[in-house]
PDB file of N, CA and C in Angstrom:
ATOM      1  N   UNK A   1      23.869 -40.020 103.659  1.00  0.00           N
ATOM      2  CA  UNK A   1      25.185 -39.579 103.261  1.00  0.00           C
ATOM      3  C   UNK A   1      25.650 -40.462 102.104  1.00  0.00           C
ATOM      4  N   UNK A   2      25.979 -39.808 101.019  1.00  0.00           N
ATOM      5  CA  UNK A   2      26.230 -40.651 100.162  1.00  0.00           C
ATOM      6  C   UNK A   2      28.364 -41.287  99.927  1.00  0.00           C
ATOM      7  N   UNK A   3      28.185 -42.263  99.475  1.00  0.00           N
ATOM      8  CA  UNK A   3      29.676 -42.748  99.567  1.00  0.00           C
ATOM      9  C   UNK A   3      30.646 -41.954  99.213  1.00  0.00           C
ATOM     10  N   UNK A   4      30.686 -40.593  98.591  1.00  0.00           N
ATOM     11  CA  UNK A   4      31.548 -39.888  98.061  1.00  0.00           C
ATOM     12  C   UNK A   4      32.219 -39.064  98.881  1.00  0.00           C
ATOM     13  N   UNK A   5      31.621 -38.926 100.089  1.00  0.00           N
ATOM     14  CA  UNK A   5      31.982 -37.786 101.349  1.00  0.00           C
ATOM     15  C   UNK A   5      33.141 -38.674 101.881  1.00  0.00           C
ATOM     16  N   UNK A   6      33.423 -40.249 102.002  1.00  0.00           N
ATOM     17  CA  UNK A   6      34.403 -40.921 102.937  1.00  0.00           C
ATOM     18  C   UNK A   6      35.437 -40.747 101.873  1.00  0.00           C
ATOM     19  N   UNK A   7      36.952 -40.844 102.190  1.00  0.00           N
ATOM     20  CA  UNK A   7      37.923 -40.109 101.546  1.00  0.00           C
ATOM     21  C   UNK A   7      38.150 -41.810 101.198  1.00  0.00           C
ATOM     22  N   UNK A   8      38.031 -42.719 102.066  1.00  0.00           N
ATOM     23  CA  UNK A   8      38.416 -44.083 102.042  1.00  0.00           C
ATOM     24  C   UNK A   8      37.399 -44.381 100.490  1.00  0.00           C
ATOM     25  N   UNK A   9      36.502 -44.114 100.268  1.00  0.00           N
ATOM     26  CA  UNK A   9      35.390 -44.761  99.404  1.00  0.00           C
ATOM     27  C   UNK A   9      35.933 -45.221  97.593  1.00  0.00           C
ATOM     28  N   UNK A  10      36.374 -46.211  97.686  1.00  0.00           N
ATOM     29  CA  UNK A  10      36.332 -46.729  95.942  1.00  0.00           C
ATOM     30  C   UNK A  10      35.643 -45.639  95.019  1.00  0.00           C
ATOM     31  N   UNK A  11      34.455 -45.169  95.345  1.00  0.00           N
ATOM     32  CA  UNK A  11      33.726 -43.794  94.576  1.00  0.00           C
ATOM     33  C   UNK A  11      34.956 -42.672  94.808  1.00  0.00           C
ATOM     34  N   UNK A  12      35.168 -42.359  95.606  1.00  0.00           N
ATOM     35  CA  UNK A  12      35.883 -40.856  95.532  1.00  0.00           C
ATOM     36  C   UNK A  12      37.163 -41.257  95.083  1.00  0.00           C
ATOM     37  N   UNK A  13      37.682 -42.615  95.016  1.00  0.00           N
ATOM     38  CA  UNK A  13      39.126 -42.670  94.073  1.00  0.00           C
ATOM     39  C   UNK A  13      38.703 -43.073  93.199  1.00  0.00           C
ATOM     40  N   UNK A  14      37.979 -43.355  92.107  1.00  0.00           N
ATOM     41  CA  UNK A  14      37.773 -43.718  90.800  1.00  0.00           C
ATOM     42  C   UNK A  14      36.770 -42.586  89.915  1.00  0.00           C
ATOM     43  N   UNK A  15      36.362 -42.030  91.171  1.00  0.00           N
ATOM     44  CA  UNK A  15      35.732 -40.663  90.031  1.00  0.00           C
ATOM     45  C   UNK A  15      36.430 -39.872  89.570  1.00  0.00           C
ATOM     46  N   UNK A  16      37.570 -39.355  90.251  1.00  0.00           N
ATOM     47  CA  UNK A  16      38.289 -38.225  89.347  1.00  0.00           C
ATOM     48  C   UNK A  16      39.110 -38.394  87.976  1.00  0.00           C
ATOM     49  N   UNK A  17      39.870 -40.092  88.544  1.00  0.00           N
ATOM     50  CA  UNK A  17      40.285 -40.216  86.763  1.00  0.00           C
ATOM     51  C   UNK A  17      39.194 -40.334  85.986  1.00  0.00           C
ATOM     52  N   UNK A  18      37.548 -41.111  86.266  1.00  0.00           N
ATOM     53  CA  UNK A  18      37.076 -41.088  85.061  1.00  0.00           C
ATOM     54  C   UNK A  18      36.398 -39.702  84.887  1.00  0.00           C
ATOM     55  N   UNK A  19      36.541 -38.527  85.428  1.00  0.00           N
ATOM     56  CA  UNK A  19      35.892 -37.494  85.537  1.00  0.00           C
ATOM     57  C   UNK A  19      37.387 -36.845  84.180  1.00  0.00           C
ATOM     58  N   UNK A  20      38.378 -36.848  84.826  1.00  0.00           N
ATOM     59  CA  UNK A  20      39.545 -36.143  84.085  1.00  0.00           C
ATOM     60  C   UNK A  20      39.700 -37.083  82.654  1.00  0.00           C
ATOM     61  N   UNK A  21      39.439 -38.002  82.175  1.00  0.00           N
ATOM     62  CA  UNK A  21      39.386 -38.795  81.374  1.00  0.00           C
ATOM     63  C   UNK A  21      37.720 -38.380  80.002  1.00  0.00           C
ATOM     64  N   UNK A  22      36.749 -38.404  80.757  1.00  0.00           N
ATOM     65  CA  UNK A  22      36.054 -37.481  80.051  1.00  0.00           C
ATOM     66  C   UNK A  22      36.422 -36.146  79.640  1.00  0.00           C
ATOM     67  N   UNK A  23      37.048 -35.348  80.377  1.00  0.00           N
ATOM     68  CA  UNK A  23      37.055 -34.194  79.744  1.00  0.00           C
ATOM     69  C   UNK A  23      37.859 -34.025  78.951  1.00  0.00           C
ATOM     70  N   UNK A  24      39.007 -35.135  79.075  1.00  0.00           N
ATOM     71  CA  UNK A  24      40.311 -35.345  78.110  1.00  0.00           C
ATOM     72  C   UNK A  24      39.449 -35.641  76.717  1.00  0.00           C
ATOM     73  N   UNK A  25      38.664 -36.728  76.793  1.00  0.00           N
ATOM     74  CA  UNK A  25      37.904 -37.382  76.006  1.00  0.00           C
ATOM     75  C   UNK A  25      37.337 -35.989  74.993  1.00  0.00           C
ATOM     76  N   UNK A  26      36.420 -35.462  75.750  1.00  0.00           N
ATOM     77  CA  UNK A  26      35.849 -34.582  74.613  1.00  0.00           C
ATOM     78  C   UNK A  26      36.322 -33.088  74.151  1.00  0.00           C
ATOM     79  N   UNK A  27      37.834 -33.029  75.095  1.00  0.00           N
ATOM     80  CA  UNK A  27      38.738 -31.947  74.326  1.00  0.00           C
ATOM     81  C   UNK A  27      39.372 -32.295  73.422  1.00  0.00           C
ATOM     82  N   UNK A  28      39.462 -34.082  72.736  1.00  0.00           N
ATOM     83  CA  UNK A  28      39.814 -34.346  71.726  1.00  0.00           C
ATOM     84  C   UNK A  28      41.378 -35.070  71.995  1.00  0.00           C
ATOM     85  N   UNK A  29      41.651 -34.861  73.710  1.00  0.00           N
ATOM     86  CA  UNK A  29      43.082 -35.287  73.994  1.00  0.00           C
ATOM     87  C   UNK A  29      43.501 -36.325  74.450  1.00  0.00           C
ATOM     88  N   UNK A  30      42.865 -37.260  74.187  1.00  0.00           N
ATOM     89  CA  UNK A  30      42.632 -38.761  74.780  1.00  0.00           C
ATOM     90  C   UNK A  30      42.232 -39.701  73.662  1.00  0.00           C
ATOM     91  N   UNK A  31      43.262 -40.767  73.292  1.00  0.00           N
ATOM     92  CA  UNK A  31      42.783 -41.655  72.354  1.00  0.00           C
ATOM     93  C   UNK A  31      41.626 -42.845  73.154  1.00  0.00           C
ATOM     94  N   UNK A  32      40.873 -42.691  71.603  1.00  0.00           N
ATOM     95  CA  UNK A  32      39.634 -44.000  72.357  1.00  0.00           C
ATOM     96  C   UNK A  32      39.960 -45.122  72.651  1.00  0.00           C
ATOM     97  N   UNK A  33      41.439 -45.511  72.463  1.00  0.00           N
ATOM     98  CA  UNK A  33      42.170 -47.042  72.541  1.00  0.00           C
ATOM     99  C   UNK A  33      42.318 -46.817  73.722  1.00  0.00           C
ATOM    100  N   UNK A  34      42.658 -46.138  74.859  1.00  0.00           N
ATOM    101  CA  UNK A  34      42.937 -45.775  76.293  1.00  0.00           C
ATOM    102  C   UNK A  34      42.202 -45.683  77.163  1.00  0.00           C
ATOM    103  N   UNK A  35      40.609 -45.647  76.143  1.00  0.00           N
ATOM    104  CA  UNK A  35      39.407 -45.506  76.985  1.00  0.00           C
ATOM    105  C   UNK A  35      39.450 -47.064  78.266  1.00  0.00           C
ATOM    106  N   UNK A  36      39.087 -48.196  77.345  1.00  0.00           N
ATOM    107  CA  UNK A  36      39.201 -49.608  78.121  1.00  0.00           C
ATOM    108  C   UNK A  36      40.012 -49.720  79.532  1.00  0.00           C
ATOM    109  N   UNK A  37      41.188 -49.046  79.185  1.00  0.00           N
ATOM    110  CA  UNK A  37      42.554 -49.439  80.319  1.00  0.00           C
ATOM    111  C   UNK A  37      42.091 -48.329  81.192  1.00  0.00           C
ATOM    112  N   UNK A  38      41.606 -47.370  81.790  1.00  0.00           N
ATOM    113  CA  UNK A  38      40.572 -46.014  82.177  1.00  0.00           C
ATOM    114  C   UNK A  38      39.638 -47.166  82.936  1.00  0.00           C
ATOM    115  N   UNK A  39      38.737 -47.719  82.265  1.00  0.00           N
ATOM    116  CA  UNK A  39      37.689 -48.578  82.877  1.00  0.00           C
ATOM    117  C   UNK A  39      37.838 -49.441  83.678  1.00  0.00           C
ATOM    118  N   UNK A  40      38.792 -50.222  83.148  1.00  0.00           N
ATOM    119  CA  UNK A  40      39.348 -51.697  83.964  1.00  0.00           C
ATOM    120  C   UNK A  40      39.520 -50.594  85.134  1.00  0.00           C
ATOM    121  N   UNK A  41      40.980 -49.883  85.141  1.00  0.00           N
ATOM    122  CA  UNK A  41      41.199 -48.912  86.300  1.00  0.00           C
ATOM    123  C   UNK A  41      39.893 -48.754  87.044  1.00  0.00           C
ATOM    124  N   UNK A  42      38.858 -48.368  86.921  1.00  0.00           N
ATOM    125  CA  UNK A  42      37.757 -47.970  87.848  1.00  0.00           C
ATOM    126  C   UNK A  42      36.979 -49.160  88.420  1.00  0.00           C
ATOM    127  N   UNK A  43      37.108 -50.309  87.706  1.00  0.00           N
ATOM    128  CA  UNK A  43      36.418 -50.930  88.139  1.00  0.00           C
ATOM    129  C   UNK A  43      37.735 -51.860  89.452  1.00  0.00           C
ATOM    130  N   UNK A  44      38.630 -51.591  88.895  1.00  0.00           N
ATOM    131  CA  UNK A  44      39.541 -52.138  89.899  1.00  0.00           C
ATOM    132  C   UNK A  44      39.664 -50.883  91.766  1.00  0.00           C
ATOM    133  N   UNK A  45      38.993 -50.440  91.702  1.00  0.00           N
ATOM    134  CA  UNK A  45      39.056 -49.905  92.934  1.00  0.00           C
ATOM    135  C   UNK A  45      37.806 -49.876  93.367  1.00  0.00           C
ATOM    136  N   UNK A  46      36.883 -50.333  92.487  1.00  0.00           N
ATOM    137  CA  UNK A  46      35.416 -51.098  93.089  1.00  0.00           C
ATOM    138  C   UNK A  46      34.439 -50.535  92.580  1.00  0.00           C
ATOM    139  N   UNK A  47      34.474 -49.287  91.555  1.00  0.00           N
ATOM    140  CA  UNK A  47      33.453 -49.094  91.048  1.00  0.00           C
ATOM    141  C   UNK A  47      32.993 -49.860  89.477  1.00  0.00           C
ATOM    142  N   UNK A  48      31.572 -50.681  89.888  1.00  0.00           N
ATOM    143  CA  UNK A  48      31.410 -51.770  89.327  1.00  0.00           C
ATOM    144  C   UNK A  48      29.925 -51.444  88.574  1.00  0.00           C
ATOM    145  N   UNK A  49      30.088 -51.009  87.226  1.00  0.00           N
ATOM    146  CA  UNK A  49      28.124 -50.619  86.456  1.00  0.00           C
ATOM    147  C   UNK A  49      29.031 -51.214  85.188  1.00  0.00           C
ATOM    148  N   UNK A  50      27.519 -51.864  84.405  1.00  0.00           N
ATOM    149  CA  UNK A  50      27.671 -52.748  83.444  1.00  0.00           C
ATOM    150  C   UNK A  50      28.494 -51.636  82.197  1.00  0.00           C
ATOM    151  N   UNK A  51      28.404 -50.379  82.326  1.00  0.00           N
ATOM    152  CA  UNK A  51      29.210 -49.473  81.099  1.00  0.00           C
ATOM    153  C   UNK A  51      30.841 -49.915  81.015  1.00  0.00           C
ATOM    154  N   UNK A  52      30.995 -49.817  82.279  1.00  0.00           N
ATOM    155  CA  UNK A  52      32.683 -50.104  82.751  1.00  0.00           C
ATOM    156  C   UNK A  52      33.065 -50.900  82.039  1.00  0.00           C
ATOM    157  N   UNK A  53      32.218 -52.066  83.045  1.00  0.00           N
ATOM    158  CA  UNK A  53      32.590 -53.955  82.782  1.00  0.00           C
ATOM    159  C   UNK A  53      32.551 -53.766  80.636  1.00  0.00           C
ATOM    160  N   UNK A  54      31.856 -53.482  80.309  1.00  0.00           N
ATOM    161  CA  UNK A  54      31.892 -53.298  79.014  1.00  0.00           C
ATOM    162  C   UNK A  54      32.473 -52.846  78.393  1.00  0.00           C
ATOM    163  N   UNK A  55      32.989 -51.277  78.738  1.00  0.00           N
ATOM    164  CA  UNK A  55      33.976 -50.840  77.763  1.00  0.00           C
ATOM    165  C   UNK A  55      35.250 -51.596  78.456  1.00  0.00           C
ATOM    166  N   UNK A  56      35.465 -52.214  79.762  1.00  0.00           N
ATOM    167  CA  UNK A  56      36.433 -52.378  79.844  1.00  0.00           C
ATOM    168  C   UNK A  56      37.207 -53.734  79.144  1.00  0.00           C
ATOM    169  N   UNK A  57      36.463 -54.512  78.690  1.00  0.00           N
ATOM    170  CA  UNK A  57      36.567 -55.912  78.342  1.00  0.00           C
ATOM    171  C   UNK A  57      36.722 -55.495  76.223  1.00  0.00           C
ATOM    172  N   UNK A  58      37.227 -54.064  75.771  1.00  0.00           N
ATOM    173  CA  UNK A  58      36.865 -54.213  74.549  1.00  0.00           C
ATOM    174  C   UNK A  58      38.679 -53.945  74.170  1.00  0.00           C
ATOM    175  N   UNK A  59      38.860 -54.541  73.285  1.00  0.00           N
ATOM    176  CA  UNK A  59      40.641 -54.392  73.134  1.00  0.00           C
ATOM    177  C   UNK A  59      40.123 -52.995  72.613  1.00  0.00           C
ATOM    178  N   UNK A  60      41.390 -52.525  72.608  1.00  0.00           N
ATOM    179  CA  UNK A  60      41.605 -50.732  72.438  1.00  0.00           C
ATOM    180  C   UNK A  60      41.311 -50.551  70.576  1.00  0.00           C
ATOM    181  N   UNK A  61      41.660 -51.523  70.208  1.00  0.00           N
ATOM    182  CA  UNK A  61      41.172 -51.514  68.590  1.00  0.00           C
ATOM    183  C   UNK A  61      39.752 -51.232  68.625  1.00  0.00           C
ATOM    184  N   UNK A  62      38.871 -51.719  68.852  1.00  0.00           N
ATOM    185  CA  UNK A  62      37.867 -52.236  69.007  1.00  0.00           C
ATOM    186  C   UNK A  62      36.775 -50.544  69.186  1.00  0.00           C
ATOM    187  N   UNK A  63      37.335 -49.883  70.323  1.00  0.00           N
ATOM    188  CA  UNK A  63      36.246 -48.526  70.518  1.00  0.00           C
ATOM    189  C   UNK A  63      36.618 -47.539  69.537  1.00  0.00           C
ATOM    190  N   UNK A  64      35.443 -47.024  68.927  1.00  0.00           N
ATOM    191  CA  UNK A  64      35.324 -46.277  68.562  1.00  0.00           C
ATOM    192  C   UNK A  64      34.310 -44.885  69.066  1.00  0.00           C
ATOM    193  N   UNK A  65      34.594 -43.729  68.328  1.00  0.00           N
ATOM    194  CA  UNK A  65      34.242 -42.666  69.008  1.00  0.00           C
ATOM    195  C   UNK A  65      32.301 -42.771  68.696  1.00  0.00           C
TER     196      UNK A  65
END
C-alpha cells in the first residue's frame, strides 16, 4: 500500500498543491518567483527529494523558466 491512500500521509497533503502549482505553472499562471515558496511548502509537511530542497533554497529572483 503505498503512502498516498492514508489521508494522515505528508504525501497526500503536499501533492495536490504541487500538483495544482504545476498546472498553474504550465498554463502560464504562476510566476517562477513563487515556485521556491511552493517547495519549501512541500517539503515542510515532509515531503523531502533533492528537487524540492533545491528549488526551495533559490530566492525567487533567481528561477528561471
Amino acid at each position: 500500500m503505498d503512502d498516498t491512500s492514508n489521508p494522515d500521509s505528508p504525501l497526500r497533503s503536499a501533492c495536490p498543491p504541487l500538483v495544482e502549482a504545476a498546472w498553474l505553472y504550465q498554463a502560464d499562471q504562476v510566476c517562477p518567483e513563487h515556485l521556491p515558496m511552493t517547495a519549501a511548502q512541500a517539503l515542510a509537511t515532509g515531503m523531502d527529494t533533492p528537487a524540492l530542497c533545491e528549488l526551495a533554497v533559490q530566492s525567487g529572483d533567481a528561477v528561471h523558466p
